[in-house]
N, C-alpha and C. Protein backbone atom coordinates (compact mmCIF):
# COMPACT_ATOMS: atom_id res chain seq x y z
N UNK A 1 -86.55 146.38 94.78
CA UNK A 1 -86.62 146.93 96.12
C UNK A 1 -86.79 148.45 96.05
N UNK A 2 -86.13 149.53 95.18
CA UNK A 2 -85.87 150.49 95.22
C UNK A 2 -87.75 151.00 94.23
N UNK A 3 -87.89 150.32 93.74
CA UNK A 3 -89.90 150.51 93.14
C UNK A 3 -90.54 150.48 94.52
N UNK A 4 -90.33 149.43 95.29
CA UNK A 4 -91.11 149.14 96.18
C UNK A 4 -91.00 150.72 97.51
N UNK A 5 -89.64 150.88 97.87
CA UNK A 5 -89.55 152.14 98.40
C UNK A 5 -90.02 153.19 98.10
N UNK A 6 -90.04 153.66 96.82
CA UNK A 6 -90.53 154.59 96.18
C UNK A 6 -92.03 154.59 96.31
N UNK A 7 -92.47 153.84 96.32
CA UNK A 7 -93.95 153.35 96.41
C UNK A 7 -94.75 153.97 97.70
N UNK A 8 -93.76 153.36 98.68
CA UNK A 8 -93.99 153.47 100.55
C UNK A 8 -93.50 155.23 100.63
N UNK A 9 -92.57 155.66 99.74
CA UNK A 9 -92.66 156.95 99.59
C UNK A 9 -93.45 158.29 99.51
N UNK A 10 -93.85 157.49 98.19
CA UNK A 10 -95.34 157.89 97.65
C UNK A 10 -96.66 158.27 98.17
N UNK A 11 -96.76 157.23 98.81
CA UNK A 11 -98.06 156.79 99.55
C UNK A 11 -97.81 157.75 100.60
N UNK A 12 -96.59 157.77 101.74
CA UNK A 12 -96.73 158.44 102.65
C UNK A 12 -96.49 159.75 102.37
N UNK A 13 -95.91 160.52 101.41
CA UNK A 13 -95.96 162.10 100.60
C UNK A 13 -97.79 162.74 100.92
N UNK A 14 -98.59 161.62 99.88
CA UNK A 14 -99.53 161.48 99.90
C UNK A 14 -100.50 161.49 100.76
N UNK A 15 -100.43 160.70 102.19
CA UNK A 15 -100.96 160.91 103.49
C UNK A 15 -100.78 162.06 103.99
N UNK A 16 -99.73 162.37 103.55
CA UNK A 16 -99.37 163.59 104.77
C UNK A 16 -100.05 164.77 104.18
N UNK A 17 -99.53 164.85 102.64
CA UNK A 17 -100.76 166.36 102.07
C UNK A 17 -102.26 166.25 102.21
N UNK A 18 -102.97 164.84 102.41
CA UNK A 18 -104.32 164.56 102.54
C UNK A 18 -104.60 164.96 104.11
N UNK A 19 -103.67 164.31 105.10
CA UNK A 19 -103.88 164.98 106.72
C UNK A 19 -103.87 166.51 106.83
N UNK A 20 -102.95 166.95 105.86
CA UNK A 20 -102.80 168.44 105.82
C UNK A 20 -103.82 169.34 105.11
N UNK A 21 -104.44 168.78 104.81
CA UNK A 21 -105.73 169.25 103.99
C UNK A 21 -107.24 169.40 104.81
N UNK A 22 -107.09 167.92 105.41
CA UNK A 22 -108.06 167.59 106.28
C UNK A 22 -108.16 168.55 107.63
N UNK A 23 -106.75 168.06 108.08
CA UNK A 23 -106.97 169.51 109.11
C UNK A 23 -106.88 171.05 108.90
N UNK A 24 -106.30 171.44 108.11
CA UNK A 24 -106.43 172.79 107.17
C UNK A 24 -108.44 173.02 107.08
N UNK A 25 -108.92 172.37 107.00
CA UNK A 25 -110.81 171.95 106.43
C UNK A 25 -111.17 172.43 107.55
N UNK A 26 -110.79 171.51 108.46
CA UNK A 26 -111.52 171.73 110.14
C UNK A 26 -110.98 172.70 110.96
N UNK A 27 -110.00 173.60 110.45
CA UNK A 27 -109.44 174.87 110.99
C UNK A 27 -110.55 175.69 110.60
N UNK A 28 -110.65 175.80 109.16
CA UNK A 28 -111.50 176.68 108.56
C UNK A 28 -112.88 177.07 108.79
N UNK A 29 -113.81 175.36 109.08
CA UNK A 29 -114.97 175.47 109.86
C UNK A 29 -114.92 175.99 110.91
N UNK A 30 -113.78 175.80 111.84
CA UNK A 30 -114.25 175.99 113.12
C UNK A 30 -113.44 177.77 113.69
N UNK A 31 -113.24 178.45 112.69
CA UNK A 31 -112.53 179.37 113.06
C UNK A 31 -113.29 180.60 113.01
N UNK A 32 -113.08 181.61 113.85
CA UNK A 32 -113.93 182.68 114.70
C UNK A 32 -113.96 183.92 113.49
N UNK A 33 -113.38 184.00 112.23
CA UNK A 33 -113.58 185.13 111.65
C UNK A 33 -114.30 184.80 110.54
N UNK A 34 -114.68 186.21 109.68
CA UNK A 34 -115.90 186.20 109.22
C UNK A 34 -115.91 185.39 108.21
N UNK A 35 -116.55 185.33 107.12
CA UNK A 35 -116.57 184.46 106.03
C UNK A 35 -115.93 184.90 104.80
N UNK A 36 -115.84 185.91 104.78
CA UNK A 36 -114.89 186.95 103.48
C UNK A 36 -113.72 186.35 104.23
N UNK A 37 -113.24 186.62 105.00
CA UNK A 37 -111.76 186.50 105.69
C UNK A 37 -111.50 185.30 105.15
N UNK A 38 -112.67 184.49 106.00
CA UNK A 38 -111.93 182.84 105.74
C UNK A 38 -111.99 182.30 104.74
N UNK A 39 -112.52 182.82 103.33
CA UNK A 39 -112.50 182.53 101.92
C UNK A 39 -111.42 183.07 101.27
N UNK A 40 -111.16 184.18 101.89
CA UNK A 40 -109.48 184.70 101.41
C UNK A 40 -108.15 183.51 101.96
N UNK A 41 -108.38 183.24 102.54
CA UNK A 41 -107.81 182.70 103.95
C UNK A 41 -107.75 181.03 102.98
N UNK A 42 -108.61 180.29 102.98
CA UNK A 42 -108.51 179.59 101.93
C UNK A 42 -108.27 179.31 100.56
N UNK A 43 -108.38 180.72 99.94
CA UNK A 43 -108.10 181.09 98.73
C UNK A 43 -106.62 181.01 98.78
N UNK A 44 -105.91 181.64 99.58
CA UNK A 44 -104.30 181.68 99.49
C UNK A 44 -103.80 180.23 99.66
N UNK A 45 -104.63 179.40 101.01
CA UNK A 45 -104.26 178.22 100.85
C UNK A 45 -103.96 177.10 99.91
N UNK A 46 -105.32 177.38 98.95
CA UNK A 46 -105.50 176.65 97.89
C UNK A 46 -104.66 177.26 96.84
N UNK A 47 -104.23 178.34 96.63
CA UNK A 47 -103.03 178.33 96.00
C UNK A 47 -101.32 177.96 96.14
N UNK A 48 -101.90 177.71 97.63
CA UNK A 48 -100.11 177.71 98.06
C UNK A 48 -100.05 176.15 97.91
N UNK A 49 -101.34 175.26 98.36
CA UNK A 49 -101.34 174.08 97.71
C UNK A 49 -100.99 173.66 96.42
N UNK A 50 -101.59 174.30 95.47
CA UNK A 50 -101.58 174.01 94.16
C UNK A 50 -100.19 174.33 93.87
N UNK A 51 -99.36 175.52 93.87
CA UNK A 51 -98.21 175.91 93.94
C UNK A 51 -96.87 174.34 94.31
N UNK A 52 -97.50 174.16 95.70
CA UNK A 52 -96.60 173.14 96.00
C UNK A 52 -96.88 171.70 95.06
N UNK A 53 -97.81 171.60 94.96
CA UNK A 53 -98.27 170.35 94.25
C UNK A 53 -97.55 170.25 92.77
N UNK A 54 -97.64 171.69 92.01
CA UNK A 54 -96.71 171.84 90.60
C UNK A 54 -95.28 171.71 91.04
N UNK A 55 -94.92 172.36 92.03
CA UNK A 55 -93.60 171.53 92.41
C UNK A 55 -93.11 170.23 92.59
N UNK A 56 -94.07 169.44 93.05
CA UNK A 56 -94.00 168.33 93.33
C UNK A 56 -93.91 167.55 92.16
N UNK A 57 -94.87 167.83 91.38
CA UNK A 57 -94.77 166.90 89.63
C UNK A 57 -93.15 167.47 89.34
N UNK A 58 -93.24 168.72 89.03
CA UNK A 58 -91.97 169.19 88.45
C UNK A 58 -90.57 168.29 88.96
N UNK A 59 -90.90 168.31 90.58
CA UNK A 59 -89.29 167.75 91.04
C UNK A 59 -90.02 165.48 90.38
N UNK A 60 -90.78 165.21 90.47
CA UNK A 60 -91.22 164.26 90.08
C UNK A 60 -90.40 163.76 88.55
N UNK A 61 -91.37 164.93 87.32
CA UNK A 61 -90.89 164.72 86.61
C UNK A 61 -89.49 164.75 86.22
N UNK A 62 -88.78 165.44 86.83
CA UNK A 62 -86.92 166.22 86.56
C UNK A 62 -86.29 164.43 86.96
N UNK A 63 -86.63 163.66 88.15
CA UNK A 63 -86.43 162.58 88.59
C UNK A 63 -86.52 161.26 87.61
N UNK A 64 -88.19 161.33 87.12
CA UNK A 64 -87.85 160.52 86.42
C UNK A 64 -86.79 160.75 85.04
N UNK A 65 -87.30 161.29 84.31
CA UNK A 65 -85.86 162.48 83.59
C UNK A 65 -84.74 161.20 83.74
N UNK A 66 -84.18 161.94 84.77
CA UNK A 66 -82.93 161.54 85.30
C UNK A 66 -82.60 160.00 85.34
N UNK A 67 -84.02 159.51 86.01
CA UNK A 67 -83.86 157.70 85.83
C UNK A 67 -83.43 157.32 84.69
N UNK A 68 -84.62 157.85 83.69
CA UNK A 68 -84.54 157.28 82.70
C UNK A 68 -82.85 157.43 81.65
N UNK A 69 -82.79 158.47 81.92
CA UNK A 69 -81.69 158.93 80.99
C UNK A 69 -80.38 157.84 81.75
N UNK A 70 -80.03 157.15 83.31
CA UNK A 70 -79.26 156.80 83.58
C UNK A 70 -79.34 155.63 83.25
N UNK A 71 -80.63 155.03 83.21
CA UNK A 71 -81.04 153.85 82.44
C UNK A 71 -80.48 153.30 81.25
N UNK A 72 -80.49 154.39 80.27
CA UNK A 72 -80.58 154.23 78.63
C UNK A 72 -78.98 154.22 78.60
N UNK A 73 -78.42 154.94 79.46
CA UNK A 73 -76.67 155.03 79.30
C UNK A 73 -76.34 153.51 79.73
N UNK A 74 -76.83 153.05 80.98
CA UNK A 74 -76.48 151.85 81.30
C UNK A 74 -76.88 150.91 80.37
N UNK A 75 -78.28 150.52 79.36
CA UNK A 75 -78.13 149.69 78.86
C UNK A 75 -77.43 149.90 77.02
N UNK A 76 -77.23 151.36 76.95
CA UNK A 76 -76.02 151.64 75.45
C UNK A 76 -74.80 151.41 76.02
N UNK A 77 -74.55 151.47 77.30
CA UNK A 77 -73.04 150.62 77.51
C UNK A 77 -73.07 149.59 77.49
N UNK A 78 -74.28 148.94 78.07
CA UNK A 78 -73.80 146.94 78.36
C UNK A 78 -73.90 147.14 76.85
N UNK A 79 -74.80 147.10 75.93
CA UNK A 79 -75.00 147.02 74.23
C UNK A 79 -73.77 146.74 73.25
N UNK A 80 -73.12 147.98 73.93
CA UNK A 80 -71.49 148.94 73.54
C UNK A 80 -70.73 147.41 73.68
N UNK A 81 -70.71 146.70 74.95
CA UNK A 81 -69.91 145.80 75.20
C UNK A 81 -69.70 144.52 74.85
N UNK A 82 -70.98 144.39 74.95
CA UNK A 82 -71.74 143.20 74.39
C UNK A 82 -71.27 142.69 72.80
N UNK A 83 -71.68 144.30 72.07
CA UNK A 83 -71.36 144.15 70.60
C UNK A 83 -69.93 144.08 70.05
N UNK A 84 -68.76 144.71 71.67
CA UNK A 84 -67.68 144.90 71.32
C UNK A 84 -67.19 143.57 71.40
N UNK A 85 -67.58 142.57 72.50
CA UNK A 85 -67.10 141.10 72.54
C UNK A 85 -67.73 140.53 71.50
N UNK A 86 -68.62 140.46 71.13
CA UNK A 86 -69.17 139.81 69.66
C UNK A 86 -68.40 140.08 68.47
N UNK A 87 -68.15 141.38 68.71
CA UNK A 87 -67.20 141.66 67.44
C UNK A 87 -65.92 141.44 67.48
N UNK A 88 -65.47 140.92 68.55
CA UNK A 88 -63.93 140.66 68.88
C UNK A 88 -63.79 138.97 68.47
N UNK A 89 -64.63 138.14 69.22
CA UNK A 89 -65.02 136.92 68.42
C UNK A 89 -65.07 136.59 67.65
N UNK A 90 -65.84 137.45 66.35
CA UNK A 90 -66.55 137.10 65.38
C UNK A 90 -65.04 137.39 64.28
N UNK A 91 -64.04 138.65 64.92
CA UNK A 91 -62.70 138.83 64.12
C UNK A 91 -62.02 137.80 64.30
N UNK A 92 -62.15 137.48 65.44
CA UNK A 92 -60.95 135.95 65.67
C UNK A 92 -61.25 135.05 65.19
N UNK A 93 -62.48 134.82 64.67
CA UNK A 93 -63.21 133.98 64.19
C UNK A 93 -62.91 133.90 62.51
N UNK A 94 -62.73 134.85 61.93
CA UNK A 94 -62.74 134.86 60.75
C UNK A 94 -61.05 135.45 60.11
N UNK A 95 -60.12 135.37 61.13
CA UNK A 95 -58.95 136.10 61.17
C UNK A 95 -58.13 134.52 60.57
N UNK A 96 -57.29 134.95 59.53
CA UNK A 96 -55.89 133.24 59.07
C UNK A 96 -55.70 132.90 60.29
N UNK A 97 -55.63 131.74 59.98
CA UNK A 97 -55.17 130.98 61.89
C UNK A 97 -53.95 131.49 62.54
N UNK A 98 -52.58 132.10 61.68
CA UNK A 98 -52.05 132.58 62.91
C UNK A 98 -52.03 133.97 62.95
N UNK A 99 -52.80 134.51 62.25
CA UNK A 99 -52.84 136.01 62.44
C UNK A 99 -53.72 136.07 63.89
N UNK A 100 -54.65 135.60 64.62
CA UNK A 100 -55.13 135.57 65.71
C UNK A 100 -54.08 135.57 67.19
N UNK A 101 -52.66 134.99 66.65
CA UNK A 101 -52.01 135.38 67.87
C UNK A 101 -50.62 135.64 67.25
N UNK A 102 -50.58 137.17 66.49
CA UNK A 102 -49.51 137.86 65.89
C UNK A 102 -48.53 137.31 64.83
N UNK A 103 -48.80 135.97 64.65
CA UNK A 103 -47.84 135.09 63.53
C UNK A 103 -47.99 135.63 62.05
């Protein structure tokens, strides 16, 4: 469920910088100053885009980061546990018969 959100996340992040682009485009055509201006004018844009966009990977990447690393703890603990009941078994298992319950 939580892939699938992320997804619908995604996508709509995505719409919204593409609408913001699109109309950012048709500002630019249709706007009353000269053409130096409005190439400066876009020039800053397209950096403040790009700017935000490296942010965006960055906070992206720091996230997954984070997944992953909470991931790897969760499955070296189940592992941890797993191996600790196996190994608790495997002592009782091989322990003199009444040494298994303090005799």
């Amino acid at each position: 469920m939580t892939v699938r959100r992320n997804a619908v996340r995604t996508a709509l992040t995505f719409s919204f910088l593409a609408g913001g682009i699109t109309g950012a485009a048709v500002a630019f055509l249709l706007a009353p100053q000269s053409g130096k201006v409005t190439r400066q004018i876009v020039r800053r844009k397209l950096s403040d885009t790009a700017d935000s966009a490296r942010g965006l990977k960055e906070r992206a990447l720091r996230r997954g980061q984070e997944f992953r690393d909470e991931a790897t703890h969760r499955v070296e603990g189940a592992a941890a546990a797993l191996a600790g009941k196996t190994g608790q078994k495997e002592h009782a298992e091989t322990a003199p018969a009444g040494a298994a319950h303090g005799q």
